[in-house]
N, C-alpha and C. Protein backbone atom coordinates (compact mmCIF):
# COMPACT_ATOMS: atom_id res chain seq x y z
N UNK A 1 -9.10 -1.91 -12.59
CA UNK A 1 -7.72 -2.29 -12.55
C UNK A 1 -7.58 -3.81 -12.50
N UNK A 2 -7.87 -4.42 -11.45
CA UNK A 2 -8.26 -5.62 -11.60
C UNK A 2 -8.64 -6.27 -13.09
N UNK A 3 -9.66 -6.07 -13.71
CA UNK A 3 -10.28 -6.91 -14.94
C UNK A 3 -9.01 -6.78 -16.26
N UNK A 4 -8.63 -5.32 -15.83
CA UNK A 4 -7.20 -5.58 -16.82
C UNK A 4 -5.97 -6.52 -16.33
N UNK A 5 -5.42 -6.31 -15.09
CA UNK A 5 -4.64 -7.70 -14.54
C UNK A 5 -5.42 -9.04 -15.09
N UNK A 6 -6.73 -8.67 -14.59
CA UNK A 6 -7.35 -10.54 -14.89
C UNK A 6 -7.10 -10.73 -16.67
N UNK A 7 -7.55 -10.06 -17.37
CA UNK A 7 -7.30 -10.25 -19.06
C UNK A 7 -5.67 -10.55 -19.29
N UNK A 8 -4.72 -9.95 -18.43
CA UNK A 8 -3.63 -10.14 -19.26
C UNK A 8 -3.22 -11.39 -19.19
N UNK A 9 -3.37 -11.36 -17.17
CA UNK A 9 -3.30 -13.02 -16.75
C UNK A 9 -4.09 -14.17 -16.30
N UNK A 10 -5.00 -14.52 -17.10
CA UNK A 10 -6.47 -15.33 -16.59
C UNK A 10 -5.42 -16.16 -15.10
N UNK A 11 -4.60 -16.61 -15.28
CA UNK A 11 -4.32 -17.26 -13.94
C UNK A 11 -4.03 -16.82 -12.74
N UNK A 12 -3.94 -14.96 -12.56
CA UNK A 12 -3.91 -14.17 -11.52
C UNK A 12 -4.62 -14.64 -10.31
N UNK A 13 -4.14 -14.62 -8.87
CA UNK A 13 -5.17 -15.41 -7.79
C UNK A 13 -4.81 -13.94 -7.00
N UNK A 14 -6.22 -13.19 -7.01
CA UNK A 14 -6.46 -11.62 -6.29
C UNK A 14 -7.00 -12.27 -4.67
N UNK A 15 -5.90 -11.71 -4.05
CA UNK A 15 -6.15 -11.98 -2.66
C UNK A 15 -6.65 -10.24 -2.27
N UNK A 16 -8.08 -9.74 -1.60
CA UNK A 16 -8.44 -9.08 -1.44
C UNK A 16 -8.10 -8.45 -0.02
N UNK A 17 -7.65 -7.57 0.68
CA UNK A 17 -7.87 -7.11 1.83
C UNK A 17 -8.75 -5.44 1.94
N UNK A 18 -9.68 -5.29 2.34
CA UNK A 18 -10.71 -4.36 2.40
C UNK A 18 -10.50 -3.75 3.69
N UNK A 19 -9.64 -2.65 3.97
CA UNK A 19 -9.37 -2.43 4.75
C UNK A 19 -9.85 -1.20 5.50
N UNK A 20 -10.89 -0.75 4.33
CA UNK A 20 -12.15 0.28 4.92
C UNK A 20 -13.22 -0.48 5.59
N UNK A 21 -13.36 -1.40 5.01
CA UNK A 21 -14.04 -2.29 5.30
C UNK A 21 -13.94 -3.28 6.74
N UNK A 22 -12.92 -3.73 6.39
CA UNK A 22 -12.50 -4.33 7.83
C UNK A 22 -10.92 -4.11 8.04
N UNK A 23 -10.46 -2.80 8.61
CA UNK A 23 -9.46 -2.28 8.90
C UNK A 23 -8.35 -3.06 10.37
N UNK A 24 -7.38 -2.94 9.73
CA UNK A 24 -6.70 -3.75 10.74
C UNK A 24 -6.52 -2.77 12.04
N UNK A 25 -6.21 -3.40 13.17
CA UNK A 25 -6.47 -2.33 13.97
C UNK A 25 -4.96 -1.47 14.68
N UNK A 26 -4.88 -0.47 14.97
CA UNK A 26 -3.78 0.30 15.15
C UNK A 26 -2.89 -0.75 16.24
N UNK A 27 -1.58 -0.42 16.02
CA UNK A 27 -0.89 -1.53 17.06
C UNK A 27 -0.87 -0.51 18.55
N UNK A 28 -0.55 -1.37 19.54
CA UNK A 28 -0.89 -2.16 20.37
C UNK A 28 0.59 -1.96 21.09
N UNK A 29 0.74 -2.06 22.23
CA UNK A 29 1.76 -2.42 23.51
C UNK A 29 2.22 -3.82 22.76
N UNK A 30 1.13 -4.78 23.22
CA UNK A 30 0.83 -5.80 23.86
C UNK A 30 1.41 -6.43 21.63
N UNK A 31 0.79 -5.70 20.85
CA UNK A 31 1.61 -6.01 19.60
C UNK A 31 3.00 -5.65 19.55
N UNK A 32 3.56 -4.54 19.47
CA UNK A 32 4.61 -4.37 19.69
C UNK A 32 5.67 -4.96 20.45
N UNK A 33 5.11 -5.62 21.16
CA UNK A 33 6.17 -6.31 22.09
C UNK A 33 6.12 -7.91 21.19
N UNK A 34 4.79 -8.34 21.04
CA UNK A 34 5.36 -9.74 20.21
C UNK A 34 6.00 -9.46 18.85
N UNK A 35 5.75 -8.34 18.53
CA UNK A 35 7.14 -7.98 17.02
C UNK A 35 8.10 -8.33 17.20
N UNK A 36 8.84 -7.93 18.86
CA UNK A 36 10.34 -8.39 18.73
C UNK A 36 10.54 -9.68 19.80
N UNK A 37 9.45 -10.14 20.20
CA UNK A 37 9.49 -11.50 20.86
C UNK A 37 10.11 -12.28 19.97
N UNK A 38 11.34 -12.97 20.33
CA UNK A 38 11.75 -14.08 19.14
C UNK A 38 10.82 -15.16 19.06
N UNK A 39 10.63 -16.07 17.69
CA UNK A 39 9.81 -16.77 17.38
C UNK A 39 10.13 -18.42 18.28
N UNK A 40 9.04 -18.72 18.56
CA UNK A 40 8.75 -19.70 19.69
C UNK A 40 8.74 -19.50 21.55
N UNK A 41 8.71 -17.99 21.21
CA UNK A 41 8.92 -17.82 22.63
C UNK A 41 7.64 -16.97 23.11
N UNK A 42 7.17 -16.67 24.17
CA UNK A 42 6.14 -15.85 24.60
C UNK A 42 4.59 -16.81 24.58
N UNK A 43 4.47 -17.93 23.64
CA UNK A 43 3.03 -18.67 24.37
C UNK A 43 2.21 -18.48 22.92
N UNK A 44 0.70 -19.04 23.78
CA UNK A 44 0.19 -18.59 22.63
C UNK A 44 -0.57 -16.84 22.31
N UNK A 45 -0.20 -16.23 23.45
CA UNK A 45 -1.09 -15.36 23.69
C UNK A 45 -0.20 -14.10 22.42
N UNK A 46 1.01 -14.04 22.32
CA UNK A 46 2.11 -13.83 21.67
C UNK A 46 1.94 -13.97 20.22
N UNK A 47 1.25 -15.17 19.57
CA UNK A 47 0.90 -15.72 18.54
C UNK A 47 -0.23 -14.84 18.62
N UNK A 48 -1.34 -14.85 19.17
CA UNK A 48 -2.26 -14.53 18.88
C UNK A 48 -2.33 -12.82 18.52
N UNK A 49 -1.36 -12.42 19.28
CA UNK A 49 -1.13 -10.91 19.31
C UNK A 49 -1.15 -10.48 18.20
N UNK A 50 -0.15 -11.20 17.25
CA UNK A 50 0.76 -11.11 15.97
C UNK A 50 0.00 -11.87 14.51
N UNK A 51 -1.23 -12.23 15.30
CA UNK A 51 -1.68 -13.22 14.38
C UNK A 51 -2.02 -12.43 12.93
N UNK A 52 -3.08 -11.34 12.77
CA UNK A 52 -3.27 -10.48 12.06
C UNK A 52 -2.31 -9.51 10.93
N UNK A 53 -1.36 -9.44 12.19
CA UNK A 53 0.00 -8.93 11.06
C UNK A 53 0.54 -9.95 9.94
N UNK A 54 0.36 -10.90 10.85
CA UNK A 54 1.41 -12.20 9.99
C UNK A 54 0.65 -12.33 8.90
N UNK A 55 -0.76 -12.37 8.92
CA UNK A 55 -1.19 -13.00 7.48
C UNK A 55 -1.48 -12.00 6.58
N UNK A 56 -1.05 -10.62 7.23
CA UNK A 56 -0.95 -9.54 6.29
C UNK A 56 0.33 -9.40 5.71
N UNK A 57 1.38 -9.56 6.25
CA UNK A 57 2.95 -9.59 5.50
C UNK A 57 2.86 -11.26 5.02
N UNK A 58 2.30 -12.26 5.14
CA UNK A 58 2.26 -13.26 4.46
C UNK A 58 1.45 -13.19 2.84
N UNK A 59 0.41 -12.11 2.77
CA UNK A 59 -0.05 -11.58 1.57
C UNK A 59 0.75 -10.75 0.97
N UNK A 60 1.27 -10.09 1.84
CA UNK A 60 2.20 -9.04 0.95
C UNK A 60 3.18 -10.05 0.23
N UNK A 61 4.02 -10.49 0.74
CA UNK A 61 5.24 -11.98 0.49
C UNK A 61 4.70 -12.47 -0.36
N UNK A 62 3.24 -12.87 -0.60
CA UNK A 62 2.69 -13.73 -1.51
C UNK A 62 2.59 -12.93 -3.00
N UNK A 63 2.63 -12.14 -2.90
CA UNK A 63 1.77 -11.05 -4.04
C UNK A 63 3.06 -10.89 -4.99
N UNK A 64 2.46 -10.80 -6.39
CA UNK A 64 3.25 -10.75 -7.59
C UNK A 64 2.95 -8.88 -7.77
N UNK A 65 1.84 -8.72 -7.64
CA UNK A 65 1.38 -6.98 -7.69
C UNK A 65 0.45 -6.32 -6.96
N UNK A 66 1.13 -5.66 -6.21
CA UNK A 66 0.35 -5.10 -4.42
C UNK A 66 -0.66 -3.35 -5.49
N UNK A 67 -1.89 -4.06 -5.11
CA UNK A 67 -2.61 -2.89 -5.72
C UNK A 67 -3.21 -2.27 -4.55
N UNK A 68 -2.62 -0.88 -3.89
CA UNK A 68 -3.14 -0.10 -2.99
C UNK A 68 -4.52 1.02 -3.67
N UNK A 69 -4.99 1.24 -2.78
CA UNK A 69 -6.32 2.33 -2.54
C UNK A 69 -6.38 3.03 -1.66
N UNK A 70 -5.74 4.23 -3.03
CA UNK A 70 -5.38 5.53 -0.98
C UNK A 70 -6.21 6.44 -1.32
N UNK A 71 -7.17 7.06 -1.01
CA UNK A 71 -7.69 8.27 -0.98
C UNK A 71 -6.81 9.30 0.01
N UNK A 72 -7.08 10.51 -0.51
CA UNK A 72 -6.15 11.46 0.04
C UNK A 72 -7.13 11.97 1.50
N UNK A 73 -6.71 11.50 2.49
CA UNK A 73 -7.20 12.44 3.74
C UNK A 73 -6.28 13.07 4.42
N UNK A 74 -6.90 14.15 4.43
CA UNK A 74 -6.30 16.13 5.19
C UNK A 74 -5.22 15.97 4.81
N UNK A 75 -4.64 16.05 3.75
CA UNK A 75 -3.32 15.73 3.13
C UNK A 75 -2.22 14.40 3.02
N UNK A 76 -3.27 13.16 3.78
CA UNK A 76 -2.11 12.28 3.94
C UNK A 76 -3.01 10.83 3.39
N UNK A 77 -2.67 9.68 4.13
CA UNK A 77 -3.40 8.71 4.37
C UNK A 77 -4.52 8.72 5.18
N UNK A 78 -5.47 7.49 4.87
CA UNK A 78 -6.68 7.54 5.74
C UNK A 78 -5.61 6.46 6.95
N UNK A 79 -6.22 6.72 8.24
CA UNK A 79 -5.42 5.77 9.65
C UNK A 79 -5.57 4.18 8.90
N UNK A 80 -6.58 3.58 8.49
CA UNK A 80 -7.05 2.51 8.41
C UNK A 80 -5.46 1.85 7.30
N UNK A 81 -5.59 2.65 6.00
CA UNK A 81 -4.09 2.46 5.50
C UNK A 81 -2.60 2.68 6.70
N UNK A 82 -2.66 3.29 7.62
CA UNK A 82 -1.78 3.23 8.34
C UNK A 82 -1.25 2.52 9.00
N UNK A 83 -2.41 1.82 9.61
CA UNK A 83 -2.50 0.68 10.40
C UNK A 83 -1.65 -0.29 9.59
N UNK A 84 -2.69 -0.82 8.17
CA UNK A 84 -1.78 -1.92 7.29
C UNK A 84 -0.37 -1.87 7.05
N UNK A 85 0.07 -0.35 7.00
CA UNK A 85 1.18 -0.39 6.56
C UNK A 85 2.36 -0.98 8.10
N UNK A 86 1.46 -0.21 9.10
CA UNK A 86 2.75 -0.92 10.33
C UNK A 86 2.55 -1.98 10.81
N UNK A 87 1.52 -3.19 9.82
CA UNK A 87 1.58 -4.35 10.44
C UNK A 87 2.53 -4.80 9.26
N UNK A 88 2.77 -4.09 8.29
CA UNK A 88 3.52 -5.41 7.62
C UNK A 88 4.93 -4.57 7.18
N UNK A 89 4.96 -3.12 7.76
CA UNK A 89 6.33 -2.59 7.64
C UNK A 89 7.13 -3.45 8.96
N UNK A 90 7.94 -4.73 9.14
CA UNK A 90 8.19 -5.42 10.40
C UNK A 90 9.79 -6.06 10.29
N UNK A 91 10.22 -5.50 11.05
CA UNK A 91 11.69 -6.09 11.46
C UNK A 91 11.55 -7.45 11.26
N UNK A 92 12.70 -7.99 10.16
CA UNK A 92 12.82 -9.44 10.79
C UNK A 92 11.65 -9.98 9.90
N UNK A 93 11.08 -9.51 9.67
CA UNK A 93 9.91 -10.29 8.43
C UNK A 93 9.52 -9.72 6.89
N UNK A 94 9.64 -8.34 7.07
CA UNK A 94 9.45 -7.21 5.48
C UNK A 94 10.85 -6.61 5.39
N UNK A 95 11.63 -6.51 6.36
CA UNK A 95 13.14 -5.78 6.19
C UNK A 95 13.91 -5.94 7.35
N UNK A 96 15.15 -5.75 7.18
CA UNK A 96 16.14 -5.88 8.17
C UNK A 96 17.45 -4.59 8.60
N UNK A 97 17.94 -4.50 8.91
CA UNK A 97 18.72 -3.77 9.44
C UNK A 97 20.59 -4.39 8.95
N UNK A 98 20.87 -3.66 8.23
CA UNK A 98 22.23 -4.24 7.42
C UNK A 98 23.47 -3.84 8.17
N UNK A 99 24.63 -4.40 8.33
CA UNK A 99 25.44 -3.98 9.05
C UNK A 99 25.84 -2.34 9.27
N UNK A 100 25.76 -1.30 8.27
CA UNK A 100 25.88 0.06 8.02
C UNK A 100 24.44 0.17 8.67
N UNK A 101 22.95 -0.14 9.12
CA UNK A 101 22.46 0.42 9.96
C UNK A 101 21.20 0.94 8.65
N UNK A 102 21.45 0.89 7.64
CA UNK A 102 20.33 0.95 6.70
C UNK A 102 19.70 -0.41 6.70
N UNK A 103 18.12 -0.16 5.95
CA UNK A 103 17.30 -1.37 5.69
C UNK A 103 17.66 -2.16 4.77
N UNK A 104 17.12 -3.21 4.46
CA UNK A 104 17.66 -4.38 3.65
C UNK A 104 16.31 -5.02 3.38
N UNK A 105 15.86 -5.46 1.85
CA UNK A 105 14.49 -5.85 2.04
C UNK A 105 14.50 -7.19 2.32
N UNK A 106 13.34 -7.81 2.99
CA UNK A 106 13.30 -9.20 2.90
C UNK A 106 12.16 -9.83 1.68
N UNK A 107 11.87 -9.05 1.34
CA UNK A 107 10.97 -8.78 0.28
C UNK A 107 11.08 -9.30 -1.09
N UNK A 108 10.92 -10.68 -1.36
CA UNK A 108 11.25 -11.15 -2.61
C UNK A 108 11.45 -10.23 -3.94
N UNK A 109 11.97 -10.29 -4.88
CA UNK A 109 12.73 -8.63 -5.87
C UNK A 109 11.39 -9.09 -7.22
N UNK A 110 10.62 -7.73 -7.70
CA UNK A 110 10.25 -8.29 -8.96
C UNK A 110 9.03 -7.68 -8.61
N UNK A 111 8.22 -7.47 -7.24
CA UNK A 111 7.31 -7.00 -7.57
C UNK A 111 6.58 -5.82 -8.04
N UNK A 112 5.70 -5.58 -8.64
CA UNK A 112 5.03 -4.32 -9.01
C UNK A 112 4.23 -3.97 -7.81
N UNK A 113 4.12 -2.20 -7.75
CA UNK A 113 3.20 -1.53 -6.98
C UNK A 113 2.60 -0.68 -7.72
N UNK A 114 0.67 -1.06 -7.64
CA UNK A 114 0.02 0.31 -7.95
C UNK A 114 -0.58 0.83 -7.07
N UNK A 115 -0.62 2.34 -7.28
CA UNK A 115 -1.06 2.82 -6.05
C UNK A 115 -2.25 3.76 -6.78
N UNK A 116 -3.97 3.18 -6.82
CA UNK A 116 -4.62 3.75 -7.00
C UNK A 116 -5.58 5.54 -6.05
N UNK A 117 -4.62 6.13 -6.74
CA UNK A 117 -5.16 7.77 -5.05
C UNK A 117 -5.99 8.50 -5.72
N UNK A 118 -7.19 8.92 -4.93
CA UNK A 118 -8.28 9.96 -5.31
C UNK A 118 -8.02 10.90 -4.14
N UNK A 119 -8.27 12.29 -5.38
CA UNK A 119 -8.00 13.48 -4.17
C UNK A 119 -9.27 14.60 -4.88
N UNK A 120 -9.86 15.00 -3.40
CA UNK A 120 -10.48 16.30 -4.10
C UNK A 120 -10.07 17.38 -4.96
N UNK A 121 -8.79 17.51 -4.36
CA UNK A 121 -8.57 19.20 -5.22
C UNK A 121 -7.32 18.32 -6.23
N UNK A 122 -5.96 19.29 -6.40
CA UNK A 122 -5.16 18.82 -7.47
C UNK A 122 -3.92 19.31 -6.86
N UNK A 123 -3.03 18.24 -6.56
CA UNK A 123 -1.82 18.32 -5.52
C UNK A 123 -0.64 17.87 -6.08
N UNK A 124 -0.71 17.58 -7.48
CA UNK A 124 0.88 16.37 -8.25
C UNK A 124 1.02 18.36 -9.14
N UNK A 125 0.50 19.60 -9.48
CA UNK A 125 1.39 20.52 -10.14
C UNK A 125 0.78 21.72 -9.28
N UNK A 126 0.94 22.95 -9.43
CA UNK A 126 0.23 24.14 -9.00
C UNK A 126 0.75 24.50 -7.36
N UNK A 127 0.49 25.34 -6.58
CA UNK A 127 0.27 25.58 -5.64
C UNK A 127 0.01 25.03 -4.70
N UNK A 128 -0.59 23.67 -4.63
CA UNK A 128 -0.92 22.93 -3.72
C UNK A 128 0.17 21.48 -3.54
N UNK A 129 0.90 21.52 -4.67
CA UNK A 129 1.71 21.17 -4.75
C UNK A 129 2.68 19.95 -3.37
N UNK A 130 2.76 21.33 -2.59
CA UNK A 130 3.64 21.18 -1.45
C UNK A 130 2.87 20.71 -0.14
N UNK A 131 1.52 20.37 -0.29
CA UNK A 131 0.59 19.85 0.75
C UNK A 131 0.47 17.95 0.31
N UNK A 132 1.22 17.74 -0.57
CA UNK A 132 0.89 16.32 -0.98
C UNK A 132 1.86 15.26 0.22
N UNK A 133 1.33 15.22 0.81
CA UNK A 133 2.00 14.01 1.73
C UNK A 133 1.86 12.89 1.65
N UNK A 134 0.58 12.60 0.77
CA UNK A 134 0.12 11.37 0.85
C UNK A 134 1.48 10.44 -0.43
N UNK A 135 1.25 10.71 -1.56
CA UNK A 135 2.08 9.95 -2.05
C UNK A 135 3.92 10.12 -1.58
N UNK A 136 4.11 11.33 -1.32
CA UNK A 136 5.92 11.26 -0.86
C UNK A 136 6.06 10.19 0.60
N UNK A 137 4.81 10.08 1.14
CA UNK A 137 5.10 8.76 2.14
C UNK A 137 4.88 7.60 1.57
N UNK A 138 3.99 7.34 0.69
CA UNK A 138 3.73 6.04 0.21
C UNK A 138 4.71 5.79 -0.68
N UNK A 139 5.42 6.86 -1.61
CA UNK A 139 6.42 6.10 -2.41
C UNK A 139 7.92 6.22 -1.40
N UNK A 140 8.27 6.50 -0.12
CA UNK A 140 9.63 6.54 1.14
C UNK A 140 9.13 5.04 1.70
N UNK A 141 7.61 4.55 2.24
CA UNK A 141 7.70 3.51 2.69
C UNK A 141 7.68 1.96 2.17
N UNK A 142 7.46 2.56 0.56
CA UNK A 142 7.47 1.39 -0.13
C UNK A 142 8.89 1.37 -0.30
N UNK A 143 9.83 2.20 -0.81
CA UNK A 143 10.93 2.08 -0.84
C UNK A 143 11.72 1.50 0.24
N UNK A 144 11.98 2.11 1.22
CA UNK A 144 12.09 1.55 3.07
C UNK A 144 11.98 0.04 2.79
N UNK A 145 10.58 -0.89 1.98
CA UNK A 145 10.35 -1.71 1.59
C UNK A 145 11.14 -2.82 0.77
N UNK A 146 11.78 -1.71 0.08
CA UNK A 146 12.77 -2.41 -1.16
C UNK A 146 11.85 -2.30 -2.18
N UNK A 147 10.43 -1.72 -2.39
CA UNK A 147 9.50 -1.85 -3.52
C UNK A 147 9.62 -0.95 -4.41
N UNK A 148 10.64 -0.89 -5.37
CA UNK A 148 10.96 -0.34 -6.24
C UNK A 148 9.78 0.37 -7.67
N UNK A 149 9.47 -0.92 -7.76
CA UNK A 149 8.26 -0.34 -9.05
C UNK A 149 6.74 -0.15 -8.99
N UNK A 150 6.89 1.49 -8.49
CA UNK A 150 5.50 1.72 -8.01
C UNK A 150 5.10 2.79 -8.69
N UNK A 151 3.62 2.43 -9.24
CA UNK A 151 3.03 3.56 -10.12
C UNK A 151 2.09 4.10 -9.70
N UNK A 152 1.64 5.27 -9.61
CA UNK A 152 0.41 6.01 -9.22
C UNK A 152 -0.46 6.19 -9.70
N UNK A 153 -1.48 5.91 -10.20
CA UNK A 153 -2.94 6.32 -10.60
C UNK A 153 -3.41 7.13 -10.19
N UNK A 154 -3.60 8.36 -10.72
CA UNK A 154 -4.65 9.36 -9.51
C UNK A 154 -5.64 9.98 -10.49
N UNK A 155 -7.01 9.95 -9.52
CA UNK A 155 -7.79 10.92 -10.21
C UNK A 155 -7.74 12.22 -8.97
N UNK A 156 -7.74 12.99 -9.72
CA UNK A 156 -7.18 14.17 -8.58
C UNK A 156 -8.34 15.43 -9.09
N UNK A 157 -8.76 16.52 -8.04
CA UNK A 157 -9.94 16.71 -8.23
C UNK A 157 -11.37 16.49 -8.59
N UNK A 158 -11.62 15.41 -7.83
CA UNK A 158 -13.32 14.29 -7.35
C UNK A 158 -14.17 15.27 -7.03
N UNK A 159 -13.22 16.82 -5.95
CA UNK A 159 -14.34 17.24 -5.19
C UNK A 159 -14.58 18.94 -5.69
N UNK A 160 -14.21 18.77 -6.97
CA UNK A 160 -14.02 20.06 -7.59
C UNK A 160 -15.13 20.38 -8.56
N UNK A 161 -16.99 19.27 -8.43
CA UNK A 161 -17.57 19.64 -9.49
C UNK A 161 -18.04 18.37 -10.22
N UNK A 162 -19.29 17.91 -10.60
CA UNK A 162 -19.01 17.00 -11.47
C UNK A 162 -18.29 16.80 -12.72
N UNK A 163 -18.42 17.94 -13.84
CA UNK A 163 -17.17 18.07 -14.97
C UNK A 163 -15.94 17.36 -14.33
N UNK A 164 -15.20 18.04 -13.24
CA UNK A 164 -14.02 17.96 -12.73
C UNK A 164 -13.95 16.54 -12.75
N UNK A 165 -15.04 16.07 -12.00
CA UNK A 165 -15.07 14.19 -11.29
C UNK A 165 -14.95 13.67 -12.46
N UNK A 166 -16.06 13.53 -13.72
CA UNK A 166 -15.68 12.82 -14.81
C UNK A 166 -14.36 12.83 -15.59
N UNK A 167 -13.64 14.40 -15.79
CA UNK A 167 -12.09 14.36 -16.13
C UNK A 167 -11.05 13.46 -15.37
N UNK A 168 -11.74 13.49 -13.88
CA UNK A 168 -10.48 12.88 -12.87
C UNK A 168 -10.27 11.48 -13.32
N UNK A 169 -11.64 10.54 -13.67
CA UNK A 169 -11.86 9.62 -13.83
C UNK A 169 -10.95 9.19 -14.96
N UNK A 170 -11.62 10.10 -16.39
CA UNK A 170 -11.05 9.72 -17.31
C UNK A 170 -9.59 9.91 -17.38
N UNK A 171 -8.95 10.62 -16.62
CA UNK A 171 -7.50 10.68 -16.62
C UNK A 171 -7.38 9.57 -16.39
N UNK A 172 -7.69 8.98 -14.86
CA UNK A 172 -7.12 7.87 -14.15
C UNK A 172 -6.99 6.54 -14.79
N UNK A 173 -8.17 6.51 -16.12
CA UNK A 173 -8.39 5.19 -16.56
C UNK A 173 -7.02 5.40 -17.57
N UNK A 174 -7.28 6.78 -18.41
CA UNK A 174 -5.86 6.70 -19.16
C UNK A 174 -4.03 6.18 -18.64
N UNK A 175 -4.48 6.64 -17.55
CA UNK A 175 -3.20 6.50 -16.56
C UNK A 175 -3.30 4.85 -16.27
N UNK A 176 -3.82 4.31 -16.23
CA UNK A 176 -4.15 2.98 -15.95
C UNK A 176 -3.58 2.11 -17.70
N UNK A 177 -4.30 2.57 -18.10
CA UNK A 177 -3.70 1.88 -19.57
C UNK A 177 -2.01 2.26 -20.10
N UNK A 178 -1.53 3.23 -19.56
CA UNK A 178 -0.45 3.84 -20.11
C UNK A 178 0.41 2.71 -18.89
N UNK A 179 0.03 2.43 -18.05
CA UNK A 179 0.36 2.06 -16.43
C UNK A 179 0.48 0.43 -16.66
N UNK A 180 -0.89 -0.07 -17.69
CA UNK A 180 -0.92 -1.88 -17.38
C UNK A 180 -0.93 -2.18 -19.08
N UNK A 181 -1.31 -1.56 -19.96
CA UNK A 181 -1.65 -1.63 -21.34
C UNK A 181 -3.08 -1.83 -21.30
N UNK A 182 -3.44 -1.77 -22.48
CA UNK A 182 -4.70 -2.15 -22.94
C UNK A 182 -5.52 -4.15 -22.10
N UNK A 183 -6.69 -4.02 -22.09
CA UNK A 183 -6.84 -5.42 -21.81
C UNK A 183 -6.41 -6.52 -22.72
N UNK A 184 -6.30 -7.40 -22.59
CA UNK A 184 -5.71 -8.52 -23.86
C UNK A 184 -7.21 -8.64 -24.58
């Protein structure tokens, strides 16, 4: 996905967060409370609390096209995606609260979302259908977001077989080209 972003736009600057890798960590009391600490108040310990979130909604803010990596676990997200999402789903910095009591994004307008998801079995037609949680939350909290243009990639049945894995694949890449175009 990447090498096609990089071809279309050699000047693309991919800010990476690896969050299997080094997962942000679930919030916190002691976070939660500097969320709604107003800014300059509480010290540095306050700052420091918040420090991690901030430069995660400061990437998000930064980003022209937020490319997620969800694998499907027990029907939903893995925690580690969870985590990211409630450091930078944040009052007062990703959205606001509008006089009627709905959200409001703070979220500069324009960006793209892909959302690359691998699932063992096959959950977007059939019977299983109604166990898909993972994307009806990811496309409510991007929205919640104000992130309007979000596409899904999925290779869906990985764990159904190798045949199965190579189809999933080759779907996904098709879905990817139909999704970004061809490389330049």
């Amino acid at each position: 996905m990447l090498d096609v972003l990089r071809a279309k736009d050699g000047d693309i600057n991919v800010v990476t967060r690896d969050i299997g890798a080094n997962p942000l960590p679930h919030l916190s009391g002691a976070v939660i409370g500097a969320f709604f600490t107003p800014p300059g108040q509480g010290g540095p310990s306050v700052a420091e609390a918040i420090r991690l979130s901030d430069q995660a909604v400061d990437e998000l803010l930064g980003a022209d096209v937020i490319v997620i990596g969800a694998p499907m676990y027990n029907l939903g997200i893995p925690s580690s995606l969870k985590a990211w999402i409630d450091h930078v789903v944040r009052v007062g910095r990703t959205f606001r609260y509008g006089a009627s009591g709905r959200p409001e994004s703070l979220i500069p307008p324009g960006k793209k979302v892909i959302v690359a998801s691998s699932r063992g079995g096959i959950y977007t037609d059939g019977p299983q259908k109604s166990f898909d949680f993972q994307e009806a939350y990811l496309r409510a909290v991007l929205r919640f977001l104000g992130l309007t243009d979000i596409s899904f990639i999925r290779a869906e049945g990985v764990s159904m077989g190798p045949e199965a894995a190579r189809n999933a694949m080759q779907s996904a890449e098709n879905q990817l080209v139909e999704t970004l175009g061809s490389p330049a």
